[in-house]
Protein backbone atom coordinates (compact mmCIF):
# COMPACT_ATOMS: atom_id res chain seq x y z
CA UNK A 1 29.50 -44.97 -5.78
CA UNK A 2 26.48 -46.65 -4.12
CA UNK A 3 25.82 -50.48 -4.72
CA UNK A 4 22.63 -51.20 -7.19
CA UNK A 5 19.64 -51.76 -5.92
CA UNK A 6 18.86 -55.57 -6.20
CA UNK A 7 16.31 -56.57 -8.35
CA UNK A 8 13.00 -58.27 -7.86
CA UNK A 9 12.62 -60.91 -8.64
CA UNK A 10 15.75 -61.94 -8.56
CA UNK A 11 17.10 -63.43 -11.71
CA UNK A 12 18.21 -66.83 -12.24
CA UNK A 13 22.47 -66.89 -13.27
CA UNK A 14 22.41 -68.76 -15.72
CA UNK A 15 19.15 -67.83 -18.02
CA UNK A 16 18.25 -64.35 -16.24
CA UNK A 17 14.95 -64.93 -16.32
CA UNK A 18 13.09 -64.07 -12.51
CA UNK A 19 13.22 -67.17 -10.20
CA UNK A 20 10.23 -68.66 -8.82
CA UNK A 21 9.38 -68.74 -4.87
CA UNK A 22 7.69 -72.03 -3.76
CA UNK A 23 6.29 -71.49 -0.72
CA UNK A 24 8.76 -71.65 2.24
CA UNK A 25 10.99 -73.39 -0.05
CA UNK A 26 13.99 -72.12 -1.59
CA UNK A 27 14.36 -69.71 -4.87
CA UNK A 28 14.69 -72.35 -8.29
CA UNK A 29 14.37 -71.27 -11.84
CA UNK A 30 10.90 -72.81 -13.40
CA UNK A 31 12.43 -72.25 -17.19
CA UNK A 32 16.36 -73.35 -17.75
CA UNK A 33 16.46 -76.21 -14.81
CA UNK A 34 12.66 -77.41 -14.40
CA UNK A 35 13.72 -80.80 -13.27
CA UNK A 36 16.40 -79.40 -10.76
CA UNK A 37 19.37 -79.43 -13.34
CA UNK A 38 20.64 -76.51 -15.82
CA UNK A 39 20.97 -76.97 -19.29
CA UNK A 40 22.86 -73.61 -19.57
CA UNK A 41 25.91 -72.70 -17.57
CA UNK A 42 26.49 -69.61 -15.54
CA UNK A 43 29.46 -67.19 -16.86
CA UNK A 44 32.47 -67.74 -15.22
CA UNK A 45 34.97 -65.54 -13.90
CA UNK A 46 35.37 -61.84 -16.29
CA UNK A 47 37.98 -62.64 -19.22
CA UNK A 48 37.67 -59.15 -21.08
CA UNK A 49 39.56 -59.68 -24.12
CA UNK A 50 37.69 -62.92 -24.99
CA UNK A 51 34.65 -61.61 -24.18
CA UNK A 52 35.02 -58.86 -26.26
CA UNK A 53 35.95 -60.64 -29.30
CA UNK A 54 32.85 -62.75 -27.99
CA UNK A 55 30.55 -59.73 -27.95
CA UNK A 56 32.02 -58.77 -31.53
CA UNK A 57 31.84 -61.87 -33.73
CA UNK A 58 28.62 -62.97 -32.59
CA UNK A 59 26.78 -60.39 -35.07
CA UNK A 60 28.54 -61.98 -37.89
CA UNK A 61 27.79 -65.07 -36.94
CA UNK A 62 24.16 -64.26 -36.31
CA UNK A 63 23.49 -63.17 -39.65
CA UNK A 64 24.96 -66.59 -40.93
CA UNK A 65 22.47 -68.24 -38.65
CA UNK A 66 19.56 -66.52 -39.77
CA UNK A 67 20.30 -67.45 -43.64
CA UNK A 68 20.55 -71.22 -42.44
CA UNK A 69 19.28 -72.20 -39.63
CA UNK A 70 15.60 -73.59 -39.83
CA UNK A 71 14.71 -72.22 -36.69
CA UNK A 72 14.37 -68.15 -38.23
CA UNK A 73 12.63 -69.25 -41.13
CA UNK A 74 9.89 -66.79 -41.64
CA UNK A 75 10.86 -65.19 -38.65
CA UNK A 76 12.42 -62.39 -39.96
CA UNK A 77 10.77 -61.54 -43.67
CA UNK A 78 8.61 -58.19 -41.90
CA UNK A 79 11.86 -57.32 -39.98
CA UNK A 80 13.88 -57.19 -43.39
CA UNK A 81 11.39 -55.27 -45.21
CA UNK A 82 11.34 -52.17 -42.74
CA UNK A 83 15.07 -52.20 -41.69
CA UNK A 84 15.44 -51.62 -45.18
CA UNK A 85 13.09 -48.73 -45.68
CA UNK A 86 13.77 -47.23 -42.41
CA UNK A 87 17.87 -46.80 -43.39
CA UNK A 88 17.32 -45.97 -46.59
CA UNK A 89 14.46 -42.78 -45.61
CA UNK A 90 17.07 -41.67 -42.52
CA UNK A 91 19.84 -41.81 -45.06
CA UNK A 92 17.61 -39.45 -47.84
CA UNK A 93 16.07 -37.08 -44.90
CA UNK A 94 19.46 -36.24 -43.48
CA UNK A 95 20.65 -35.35 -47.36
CA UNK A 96 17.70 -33.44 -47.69
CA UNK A 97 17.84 -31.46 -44.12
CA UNK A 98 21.80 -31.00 -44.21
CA UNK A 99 21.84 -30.22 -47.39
CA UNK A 100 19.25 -27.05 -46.56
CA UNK A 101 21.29 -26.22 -42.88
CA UNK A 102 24.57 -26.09 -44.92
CA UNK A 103 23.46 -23.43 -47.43
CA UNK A 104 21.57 -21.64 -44.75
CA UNK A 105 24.98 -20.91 -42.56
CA UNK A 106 27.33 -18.66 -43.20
CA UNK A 107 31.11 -20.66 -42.91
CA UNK A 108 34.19 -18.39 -42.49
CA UNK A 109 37.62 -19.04 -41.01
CA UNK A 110 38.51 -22.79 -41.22
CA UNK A 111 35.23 -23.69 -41.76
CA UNK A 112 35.27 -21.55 -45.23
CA UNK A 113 35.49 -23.95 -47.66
CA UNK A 114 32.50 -25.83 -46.40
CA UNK A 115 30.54 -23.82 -48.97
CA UNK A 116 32.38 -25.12 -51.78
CA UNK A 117 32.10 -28.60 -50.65
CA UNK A 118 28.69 -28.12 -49.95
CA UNK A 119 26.85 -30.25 -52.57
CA UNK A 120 29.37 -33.24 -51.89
CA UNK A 121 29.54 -32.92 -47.84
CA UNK A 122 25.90 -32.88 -47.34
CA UNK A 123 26.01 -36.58 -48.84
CA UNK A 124 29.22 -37.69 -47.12
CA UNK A 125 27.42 -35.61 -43.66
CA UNK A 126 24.54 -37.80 -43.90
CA UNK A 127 26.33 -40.97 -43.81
CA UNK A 128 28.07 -40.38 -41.29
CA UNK A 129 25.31 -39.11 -39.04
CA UNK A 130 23.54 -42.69 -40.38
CA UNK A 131 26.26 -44.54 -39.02
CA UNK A 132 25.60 -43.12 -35.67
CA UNK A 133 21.90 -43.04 -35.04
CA UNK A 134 20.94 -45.77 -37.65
CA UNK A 135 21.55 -48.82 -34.56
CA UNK A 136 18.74 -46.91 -32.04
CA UNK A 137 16.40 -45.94 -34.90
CA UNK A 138 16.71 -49.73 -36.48
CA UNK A 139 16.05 -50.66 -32.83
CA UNK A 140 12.86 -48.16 -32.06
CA UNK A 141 11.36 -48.93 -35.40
CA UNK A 142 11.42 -52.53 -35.62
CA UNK A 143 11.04 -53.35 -32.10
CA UNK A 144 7.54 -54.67 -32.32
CA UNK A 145 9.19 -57.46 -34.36
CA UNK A 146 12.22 -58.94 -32.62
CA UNK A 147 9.51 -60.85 -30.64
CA UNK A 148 9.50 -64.12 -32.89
CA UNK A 149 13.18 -63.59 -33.77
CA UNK A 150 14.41 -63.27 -29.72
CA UNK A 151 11.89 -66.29 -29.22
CA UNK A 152 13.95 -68.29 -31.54
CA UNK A 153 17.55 -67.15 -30.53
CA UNK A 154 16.86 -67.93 -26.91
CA UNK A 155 14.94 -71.28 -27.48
CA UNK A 156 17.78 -72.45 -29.81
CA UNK A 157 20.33 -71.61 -26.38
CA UNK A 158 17.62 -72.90 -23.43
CA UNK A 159 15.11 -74.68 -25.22
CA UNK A 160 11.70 -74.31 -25.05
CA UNK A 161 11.10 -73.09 -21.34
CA UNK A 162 12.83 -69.50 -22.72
CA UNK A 163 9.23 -67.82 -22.51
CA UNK A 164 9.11 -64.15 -21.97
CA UNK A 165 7.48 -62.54 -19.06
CA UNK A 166 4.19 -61.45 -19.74
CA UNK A 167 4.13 -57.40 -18.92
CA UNK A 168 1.27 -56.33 -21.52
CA UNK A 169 1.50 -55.07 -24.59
CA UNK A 170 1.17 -51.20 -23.87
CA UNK A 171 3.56 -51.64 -20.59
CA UNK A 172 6.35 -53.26 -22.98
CA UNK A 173 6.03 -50.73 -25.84
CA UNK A 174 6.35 -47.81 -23.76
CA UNK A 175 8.90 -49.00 -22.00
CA UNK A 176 10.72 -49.83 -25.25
CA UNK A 177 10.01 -46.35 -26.71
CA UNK A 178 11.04 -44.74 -23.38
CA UNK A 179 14.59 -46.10 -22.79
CA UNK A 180 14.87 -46.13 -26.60
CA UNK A 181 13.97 -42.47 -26.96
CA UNK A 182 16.31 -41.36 -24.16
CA UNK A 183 19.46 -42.97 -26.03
CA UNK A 184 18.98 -41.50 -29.31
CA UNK A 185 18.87 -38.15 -27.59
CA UNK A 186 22.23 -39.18 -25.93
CA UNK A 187 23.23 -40.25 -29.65
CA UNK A 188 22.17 -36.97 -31.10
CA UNK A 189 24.11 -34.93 -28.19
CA UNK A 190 26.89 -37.08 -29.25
CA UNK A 191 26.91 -36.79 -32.59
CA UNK A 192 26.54 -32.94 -33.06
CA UNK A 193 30.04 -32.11 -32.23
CA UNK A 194 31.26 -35.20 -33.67
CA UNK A 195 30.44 -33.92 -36.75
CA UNK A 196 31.43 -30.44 -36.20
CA UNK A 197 34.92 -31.56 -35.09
CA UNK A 198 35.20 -34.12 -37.46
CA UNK A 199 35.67 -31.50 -39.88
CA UNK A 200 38.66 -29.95 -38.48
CA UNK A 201 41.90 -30.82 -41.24
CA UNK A 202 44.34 -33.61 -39.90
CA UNK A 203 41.99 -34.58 -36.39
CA UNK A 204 38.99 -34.57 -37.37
CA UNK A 205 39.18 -38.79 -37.62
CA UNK A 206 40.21 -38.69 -34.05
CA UNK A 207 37.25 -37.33 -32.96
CA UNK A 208 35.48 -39.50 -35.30
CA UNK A 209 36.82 -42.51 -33.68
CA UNK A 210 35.93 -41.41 -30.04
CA UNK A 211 32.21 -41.02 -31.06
CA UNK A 212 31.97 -43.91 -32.93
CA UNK A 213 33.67 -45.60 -29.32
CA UNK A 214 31.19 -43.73 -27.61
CA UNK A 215 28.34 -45.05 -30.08
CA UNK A 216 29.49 -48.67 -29.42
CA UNK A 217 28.52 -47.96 -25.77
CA UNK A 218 25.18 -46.90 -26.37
CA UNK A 219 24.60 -49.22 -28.84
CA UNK A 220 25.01 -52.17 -26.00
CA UNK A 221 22.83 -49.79 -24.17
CA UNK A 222 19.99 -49.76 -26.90
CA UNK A 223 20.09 -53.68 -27.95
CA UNK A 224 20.13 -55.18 -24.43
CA UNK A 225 16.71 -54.08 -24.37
CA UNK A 226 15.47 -57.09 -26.12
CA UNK A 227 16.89 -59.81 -23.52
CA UNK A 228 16.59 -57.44 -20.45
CA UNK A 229 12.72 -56.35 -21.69
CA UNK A 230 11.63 -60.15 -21.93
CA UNK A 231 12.97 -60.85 -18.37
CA UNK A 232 11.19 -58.24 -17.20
CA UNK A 233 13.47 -55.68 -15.56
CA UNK A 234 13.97 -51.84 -16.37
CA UNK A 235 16.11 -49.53 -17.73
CA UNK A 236 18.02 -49.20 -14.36
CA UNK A 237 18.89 -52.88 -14.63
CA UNK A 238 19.68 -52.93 -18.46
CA UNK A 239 22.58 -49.68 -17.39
CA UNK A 240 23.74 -52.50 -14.87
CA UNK A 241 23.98 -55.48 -17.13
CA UNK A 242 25.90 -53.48 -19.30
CA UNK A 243 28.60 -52.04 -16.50
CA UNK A 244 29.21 -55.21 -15.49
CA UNK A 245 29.66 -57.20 -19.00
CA UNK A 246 31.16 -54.21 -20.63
CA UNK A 247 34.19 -55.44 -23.03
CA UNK A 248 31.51 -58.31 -23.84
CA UNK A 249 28.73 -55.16 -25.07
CA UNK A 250 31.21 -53.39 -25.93
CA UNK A 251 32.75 -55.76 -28.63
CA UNK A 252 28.58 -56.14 -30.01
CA UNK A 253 28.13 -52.43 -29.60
CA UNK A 254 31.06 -51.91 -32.04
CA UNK A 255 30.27 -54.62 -34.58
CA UNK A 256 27.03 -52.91 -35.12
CA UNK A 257 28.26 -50.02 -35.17
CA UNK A 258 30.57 -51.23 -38.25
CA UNK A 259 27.65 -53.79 -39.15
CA UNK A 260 25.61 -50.13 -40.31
CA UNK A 261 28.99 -50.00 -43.15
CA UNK A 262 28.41 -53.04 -45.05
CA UNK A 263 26.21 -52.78 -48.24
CA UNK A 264 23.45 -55.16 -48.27
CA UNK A 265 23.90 -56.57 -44.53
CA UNK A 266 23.07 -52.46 -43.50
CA UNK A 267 20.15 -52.77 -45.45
CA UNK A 268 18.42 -56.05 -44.79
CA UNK A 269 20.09 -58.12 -41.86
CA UNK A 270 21.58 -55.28 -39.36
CA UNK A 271 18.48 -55.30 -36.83
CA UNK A 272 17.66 -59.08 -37.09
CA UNK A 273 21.10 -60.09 -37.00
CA UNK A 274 21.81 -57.70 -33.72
CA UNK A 275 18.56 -59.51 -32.06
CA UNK A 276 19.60 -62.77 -32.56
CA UNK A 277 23.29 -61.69 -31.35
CA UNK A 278 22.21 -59.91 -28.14
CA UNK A 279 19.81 -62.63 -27.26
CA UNK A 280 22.60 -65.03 -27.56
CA UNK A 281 25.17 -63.16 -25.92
CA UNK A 282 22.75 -62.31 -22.65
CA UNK A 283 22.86 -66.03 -21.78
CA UNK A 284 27.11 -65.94 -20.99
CA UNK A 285 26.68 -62.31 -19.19
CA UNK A 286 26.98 -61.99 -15.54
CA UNK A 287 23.27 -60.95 -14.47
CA UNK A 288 23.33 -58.16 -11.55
CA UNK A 289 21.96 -59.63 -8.56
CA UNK A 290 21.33 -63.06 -9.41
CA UNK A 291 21.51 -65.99 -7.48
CA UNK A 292 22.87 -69.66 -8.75
């Protein structure tokens, strides 16, 4: 497999943000050591079972954070608002639309007694096909306002040189909707014959489990937009950050995955909470191609 490309600029270790060139002089980062010193510590060495529990308990822990700590105060109120409506119309659209492709089919075999169950499955279909594209819809939807709320998480780490880079408004929104886009399809490829399988008597859980393992991944995938986006790199590097740090995304990809399961915290804190946690947990990642 062929080395990444590495990126340009090339990102500072510790914050990830692009170092500045001076000149003839050599490489320094203008935001997390503007006097010549760090105030944030690059990872060290890969640990993957702490940094997976790492990755997981820092959405928890986010949501605490943004019910008292000063800092998110009326950072979040819009963000709360639509994460609500937008789980609550995927939830009633996939009853609706399952509910119409399950009467419309014509189940023999094994899959007989899907017609009795009909009017109970399409309810119990739609959740779980929530639980599995809710994370990259939450993300597409609301995207526009994890500004404020990343702003905060990453000033509360680095202080108040944690500015994003400036790419333009249209630039950053269609390269938000782009990547975004192409992982719900990847979530929709998945989830088909999850549910399909997941209806076979005595396995189906296992293959619930693998997609929902599966799911976890893209979820790092779709979240680590927000740090990546404001540093200024691609989708390219965001695949890279995410090889590289994977039992750390891996560990937040799976607590909101299981984040989407709680009543109330689904409803209102799920997409704030995950943008405060990834812009946290960016900060103690290992940045492809950075220099110290």
């Amino acid at each position: 497999m062929p080395a990444a490309r590495a990126p340009h600029p090339v990102p500072c270790a510790a914050c990830g943000y692009p170092l500045a060139v001076e000149g003839a002089g050599p490489i320094r980062c203008t935001r997390c050591r503007p006097d010549g010193e760090a105030d944030i510590a690059p990872p060290g060495r890969p640990r993957p079972i702490p940094e997976f529990l790492g990755g997981f308990v820092s959405l928890p822990r986010a949501g605490v954070a943004l019910l008292t700590r000063p800092e998110f105060r009326g950072t979040f109120a819009i963000a709360v608002a639509v994460n609500c409506v937008l789980v609550v119309s995927l939830y009633l659209l996939l009853v609706l639309g399952l509910g119409h492709l399950i009467g419309r089919v014509e189940w023999a075999g094994w899959w007989a007694w899907v017609d009795e169950a009909g009017a109970i499955l399409k309810w119990l279909l739609a959740l779980l096909a929530t639980w599995f594209l809710a994370p990259a819809l939450i993300n597409l939807g609301l995207s526009p306002f994890f500004d404020p709320i990343a702003n905060a998480a990453e000033r509360r780490i680095g202080g108040e040189g944690m500015t994003p880079v400036e790419l333009g408004l249209l630039r950053n929104l269609a390269a938000a909707a782009n990547a975004s886009l192409r992982i719900l399809l990847l979530q929709l490829a998945l989830l088909i014959p999850v549910m399909l399988l997941g209806l076979l008597p005595g396995i189906g859980p296992l293959f619930v489990l693998l997609g929902a393992l599966l799911s976890s991944w893209l979820n790092a995938l779709t979240w680590f937009e927000i740090p990546v986006l404001r540093r200024g790199y691609g989708y390219r590097y965001r695949r890279e950050a995410v090889r590289r740090n994977l039992p750390r995304a891996l560990g937040l990809g799976l607590a909101i995955q299981l984040g989407v399961l709680v009543p109330l915290f689904n409803l209102f804190f799920l997409g704030p909470a995950a943008a405060v946690a990834v812009s946290g947990q960016f900060f103690r990642c290992r940045k492809p191609g950075a220099v110290d």
